[in-house]
Protein backbone atom coordinates (compact mmCIF):
# COMPACT_ATOMS: atom_id res chain seq x y z
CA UNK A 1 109.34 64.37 116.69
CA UNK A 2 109.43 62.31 113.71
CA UNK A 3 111.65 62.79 110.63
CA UNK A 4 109.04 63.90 108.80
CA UNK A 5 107.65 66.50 111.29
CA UNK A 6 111.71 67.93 111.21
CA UNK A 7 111.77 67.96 107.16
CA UNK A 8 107.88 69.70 107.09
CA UNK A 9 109.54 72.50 109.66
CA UNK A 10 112.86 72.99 107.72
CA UNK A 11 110.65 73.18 104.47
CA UNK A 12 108.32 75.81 105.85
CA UNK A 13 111.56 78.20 107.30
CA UNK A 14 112.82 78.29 103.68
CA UNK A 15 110.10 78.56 102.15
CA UNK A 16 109.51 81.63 104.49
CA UNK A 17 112.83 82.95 104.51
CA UNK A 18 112.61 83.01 100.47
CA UNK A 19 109.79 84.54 100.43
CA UNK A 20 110.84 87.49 102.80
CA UNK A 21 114.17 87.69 100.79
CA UNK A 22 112.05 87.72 97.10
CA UNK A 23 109.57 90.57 99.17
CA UNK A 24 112.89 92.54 100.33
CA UNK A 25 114.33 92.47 96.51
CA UNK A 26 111.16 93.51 94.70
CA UNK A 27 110.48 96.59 96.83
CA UNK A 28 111.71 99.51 94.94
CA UNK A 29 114.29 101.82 96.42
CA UNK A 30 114.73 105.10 96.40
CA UNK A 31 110.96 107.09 97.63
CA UNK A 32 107.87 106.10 95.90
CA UNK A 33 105.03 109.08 95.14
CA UNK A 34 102.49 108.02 97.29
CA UNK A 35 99.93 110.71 96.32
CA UNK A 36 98.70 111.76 93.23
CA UNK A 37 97.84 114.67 91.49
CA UNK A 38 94.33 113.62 90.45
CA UNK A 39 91.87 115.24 93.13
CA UNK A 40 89.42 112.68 93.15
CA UNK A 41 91.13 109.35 91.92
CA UNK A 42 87.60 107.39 92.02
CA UNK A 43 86.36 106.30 88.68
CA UNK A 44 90.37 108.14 86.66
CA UNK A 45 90.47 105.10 85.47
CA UNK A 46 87.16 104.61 83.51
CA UNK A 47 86.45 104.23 79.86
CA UNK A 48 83.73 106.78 78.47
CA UNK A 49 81.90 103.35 76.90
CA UNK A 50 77.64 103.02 76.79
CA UNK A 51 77.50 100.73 79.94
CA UNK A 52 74.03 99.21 77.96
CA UNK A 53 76.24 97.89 75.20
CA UNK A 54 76.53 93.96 75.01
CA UNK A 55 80.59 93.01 74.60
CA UNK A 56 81.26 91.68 71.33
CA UNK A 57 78.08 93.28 69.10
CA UNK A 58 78.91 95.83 66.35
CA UNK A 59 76.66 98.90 66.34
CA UNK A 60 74.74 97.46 63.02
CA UNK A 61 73.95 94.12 64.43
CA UNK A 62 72.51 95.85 67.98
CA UNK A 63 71.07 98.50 66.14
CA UNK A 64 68.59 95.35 64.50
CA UNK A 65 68.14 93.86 67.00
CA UNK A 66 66.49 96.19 69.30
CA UNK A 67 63.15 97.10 69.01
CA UNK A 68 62.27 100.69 67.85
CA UNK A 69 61.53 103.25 70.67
């Protein structure tokens, strides 16, 4: 083994060990709710915005610009 091959191998066990110890200090303690009261959680999160709306348009200018039905 080279001296480089040792250095890339001690590099990689910190690196891993920091990252375990970083994963180990952000988990929360105490118990976490898991579950939710919502009974379907699919689509909770949604706004109630016109999905046909162009971002970025007031209602005056796309009001012009679309062709009368």
């Amino acid at each position: 083994m080279t001296d480089l091959d040792v250095l890339l191998a001690v590099a990689g066990l910190a690196v891993t060990v920091l990252v375990v110890a970083g994963m180990i200090l952000l988990t929360p303690r105490g118990m976490v709710e898991v579950s939710d009261d919502v009974t379907d959680p699919q689509g909770a999160e949604l706004s109630r915005a016109d999905a046909g709306d162009p971002p970025g348009l007031p209602r005056a200018a796309m009001s012009q610009s679309r062709p009368p039905r």
